[in-house]
Protein backbone atom coordinates (compact mmCIF):
# COMPACT_ATOMS: atom_id res chain seq x y z
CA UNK A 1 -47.01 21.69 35.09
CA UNK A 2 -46.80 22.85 31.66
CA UNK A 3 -48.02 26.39 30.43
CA UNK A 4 -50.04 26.90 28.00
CA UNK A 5 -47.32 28.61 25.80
CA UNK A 6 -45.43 25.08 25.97
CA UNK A 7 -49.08 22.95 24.64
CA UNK A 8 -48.53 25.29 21.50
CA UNK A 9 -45.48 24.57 21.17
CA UNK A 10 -43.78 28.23 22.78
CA UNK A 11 -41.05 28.81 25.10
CA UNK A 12 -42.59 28.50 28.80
CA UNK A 13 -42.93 32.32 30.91
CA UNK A 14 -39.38 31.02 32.82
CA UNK A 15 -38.01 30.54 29.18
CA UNK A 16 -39.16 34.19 27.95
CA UNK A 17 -38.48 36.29 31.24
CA UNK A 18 -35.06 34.53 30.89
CA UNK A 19 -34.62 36.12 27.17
CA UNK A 20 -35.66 38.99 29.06
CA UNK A 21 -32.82 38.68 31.38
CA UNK A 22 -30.46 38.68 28.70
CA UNK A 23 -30.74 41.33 26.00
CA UNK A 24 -28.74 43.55 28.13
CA UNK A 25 -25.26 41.02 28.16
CA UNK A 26 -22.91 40.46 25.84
CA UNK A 27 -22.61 37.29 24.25
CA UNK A 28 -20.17 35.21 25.94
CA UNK A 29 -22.35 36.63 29.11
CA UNK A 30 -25.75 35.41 27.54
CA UNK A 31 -23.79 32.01 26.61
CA UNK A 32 -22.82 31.32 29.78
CA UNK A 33 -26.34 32.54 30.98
CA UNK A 34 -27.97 30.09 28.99
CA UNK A 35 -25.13 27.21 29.63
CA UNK A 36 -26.11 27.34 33.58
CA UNK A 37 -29.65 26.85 33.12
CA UNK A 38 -29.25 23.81 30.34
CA UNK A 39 -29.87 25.91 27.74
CA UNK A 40 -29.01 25.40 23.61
CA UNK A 41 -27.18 28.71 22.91
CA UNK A 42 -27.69 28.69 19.49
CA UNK A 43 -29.02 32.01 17.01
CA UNK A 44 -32.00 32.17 17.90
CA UNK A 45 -31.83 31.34 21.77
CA UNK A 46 -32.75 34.80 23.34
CA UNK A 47 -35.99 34.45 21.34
CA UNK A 48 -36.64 30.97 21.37
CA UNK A 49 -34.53 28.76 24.02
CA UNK A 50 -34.76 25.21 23.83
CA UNK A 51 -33.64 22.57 26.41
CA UNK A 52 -30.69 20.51 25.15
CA UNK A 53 -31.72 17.01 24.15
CA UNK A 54 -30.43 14.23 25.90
CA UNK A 55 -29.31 11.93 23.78
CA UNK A 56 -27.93 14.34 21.31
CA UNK A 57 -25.70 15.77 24.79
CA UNK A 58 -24.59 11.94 25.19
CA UNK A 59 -23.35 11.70 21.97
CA UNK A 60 -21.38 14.98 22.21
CA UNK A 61 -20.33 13.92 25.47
CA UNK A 62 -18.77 10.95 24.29
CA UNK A 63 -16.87 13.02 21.45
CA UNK A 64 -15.55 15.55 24.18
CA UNK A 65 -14.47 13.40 26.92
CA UNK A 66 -12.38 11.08 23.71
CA UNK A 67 -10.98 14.09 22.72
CA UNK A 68 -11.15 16.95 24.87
CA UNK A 69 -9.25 19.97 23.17
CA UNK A 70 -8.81 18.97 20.35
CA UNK A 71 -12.59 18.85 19.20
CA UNK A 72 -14.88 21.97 19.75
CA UNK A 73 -18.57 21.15 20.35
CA UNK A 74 -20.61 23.44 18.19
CA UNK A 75 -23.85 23.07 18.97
CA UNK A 76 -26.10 20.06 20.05
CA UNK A 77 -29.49 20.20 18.98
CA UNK A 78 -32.55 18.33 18.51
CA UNK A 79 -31.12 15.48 15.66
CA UNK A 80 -27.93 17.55 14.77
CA UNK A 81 -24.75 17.78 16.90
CA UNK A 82 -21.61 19.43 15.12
CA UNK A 83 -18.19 19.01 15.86
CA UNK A 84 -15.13 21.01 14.54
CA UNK A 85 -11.36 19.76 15.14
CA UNK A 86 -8.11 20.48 13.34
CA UNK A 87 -7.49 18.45 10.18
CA UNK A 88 -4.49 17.13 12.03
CA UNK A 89 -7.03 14.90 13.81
CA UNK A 90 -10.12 14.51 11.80
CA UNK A 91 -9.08 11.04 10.96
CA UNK A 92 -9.07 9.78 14.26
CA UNK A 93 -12.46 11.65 15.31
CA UNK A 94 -14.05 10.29 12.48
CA UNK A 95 -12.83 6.58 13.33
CA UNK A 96 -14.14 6.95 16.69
CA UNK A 97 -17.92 8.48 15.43
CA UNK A 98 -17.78 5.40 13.29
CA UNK A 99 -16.67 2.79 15.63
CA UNK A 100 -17.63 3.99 18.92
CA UNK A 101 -21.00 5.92 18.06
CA UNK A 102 -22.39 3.84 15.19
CA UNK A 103 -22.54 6.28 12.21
CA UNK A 104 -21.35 4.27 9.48
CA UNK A 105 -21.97 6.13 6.22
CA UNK A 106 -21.18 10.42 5.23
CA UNK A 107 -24.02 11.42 3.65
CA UNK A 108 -22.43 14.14 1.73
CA UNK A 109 -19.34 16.46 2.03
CA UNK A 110 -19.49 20.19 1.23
CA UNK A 111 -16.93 23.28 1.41
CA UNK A 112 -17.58 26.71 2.84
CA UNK A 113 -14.98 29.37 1.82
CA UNK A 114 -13.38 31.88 3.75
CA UNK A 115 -11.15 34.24 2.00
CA UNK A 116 -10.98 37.00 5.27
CA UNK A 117 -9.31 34.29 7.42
CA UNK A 118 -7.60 32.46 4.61
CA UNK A 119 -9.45 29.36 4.99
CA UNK A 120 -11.79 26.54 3.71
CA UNK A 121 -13.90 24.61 5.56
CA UNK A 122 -14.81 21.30 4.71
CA UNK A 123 -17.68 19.80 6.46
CA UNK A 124 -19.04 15.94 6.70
CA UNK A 125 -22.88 15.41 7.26
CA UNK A 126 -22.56 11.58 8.77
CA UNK A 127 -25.30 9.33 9.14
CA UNK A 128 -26.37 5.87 9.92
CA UNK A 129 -28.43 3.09 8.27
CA UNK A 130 -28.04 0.33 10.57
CA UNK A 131 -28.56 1.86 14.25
CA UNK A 132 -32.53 2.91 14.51
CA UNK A 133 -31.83 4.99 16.96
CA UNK A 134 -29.89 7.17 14.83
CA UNK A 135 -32.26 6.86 11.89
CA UNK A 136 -32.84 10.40 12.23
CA UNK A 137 -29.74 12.52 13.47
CA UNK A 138 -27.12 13.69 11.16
CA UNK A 139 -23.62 14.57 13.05
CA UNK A 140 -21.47 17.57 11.30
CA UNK A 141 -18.16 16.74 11.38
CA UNK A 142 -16.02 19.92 10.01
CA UNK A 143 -12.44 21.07 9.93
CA UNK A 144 -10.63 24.13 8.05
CA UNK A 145 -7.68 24.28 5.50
CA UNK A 146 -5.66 26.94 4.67
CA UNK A 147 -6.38 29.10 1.41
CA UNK A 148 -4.38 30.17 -0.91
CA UNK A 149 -4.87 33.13 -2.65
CA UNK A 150 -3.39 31.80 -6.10
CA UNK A 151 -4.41 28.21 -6.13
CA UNK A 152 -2.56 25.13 -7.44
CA UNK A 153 -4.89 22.38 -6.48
CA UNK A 154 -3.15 19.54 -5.51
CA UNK A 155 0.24 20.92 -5.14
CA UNK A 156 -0.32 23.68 -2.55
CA UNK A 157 -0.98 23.50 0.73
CA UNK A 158 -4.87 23.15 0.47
CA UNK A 159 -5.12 19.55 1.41
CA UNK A 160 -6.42 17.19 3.91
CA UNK A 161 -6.44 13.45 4.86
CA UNK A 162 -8.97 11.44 3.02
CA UNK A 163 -11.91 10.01 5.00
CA UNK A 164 -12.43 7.46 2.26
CA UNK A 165 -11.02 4.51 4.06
CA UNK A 166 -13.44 5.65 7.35
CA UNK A 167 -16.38 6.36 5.03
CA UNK A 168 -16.61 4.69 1.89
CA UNK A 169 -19.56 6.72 0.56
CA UNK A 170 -16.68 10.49 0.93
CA UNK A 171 -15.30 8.73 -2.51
CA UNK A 172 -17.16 11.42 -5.44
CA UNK A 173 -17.81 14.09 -2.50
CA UNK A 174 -14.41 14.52 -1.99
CA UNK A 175 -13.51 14.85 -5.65
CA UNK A 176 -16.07 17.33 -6.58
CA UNK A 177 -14.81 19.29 -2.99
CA UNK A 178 -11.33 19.22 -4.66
CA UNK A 179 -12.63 20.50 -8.25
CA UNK A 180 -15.24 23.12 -6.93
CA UNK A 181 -12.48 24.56 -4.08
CA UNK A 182 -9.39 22.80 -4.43
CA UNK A 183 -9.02 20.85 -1.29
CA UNK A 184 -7.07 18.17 -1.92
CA UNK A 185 -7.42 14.82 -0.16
CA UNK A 186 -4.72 12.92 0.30
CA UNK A 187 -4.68 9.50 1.03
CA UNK A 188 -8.38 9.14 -1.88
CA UNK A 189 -7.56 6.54 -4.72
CA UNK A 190 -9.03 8.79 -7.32
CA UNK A 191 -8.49 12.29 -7.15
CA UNK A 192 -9.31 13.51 -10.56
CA UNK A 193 -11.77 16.14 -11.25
CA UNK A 194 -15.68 14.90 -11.18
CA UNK A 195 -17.66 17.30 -13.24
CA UNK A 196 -14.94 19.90 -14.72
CA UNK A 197 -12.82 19.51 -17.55
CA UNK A 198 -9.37 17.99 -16.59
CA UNK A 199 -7.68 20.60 -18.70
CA UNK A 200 -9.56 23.56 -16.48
CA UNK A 201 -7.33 26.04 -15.73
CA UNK A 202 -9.46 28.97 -13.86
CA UNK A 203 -9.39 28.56 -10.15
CA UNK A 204 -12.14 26.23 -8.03
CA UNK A 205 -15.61 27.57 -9.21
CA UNK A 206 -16.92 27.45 -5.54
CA UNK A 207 -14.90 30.02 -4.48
CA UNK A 208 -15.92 33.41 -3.57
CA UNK A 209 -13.68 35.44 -6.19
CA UNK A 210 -14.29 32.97 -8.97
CA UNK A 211 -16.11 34.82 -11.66
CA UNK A 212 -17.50 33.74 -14.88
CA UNK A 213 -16.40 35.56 -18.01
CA UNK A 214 -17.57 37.84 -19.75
CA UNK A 215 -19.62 39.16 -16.49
């Protein structure tokens, strides 16, 4: 029977005397509280825990038993499941998640930076148009790059495999990831600058110690 914090949409009493339970642990001991019980560990759990979704978990599932270590499942959520792996295998995951799962289009590509760990993140939102019953989920596929501190896009060791001949639709994400914070793709027919000047010679605007000058 459902309480009458779950008709408005609330975590049910078990739900919040569980967040109870944990505000004492540490993290890794609230994530495996919350693992045991089924639980999304995700920010905003000890407030707000939600039930992992089924088929999201199948998909995930699929991904992890593939691939075991060498993909990390992020989090699996209602419509969203992310996946990070080493750019040593993106390729194949993302054949698989195409293949095997049914997304068949990247509906954009985007960079994170990380100059404390000397890294770049580059991270796939993947979609499908022709499966309905993925009309609505978007799965993150991400993977890091080294940074360097004095880039030389294209001829340092910022670079990746292409996912252009997995996803035809990475083709201008990929360029304006290269431009914006020099990750290089190798493997895409075209990897000339998309917005910038070809003759730019400050480093990737999208990175945290770019400046603009004059400022």
């Amino acid at each position: 029977m459902s309480s009458e914090n779950e008709k408005d949409g609330q975590p049910s009493e078990t739900a919040a005397e569980s967040s109870e339970d944990v505000k004492s642990l540490s993290k890794d001991e609230a994530k495996k509280f919350y693992e045991e019980k089924g639980i999304d560990f995700s920010p905003d759990a000890p407030v707000n825990p939600r039930p992992i979704p089924q088929f999201e978990k199948s998909l995930s599932d699929k991904i992890a038993s593939k691939f075991g270590s060498k993909v990390n499942i992020d989090y699996v959520r209602s419509n969203r499941v992310r996946v990070s792996t080493k750019k040593e295998d993106i390729s194949d995951v993302a054949y698989f998640i195409r293949d095997e799962l049914g997304y068949d289009h990247a509906e954009s590509v985007s960079g994170v930076d990380y100059p404390d760990s000397k890294e770049i993140e580059v991270v796939y939102h993947l979609g499908s148009y022709t499966d309905e019953r993925l009309a609505t989920q978007v799965l993150t596929l991400a993977t890091r790059v080294p940074r360097e501190e004095m880039p030389n896009p294209g001829k340092d060791s910022s670079r990746m495999t292409s996912l252009r001949e997995v996803f035809y639709s990475v083709e201008f994400h990929e360029r304006e990831c290269f431009e914006m914070f020099g990750v290089y793709f190798e493997g895409h027919p075209d990897n000339r600058r998309l917005l910038l000047p070809e003759d730019w010679a400050d480093i990737p605007p999208f990175r945290k110690d770019f400046k603009i000058k004059g400022r």
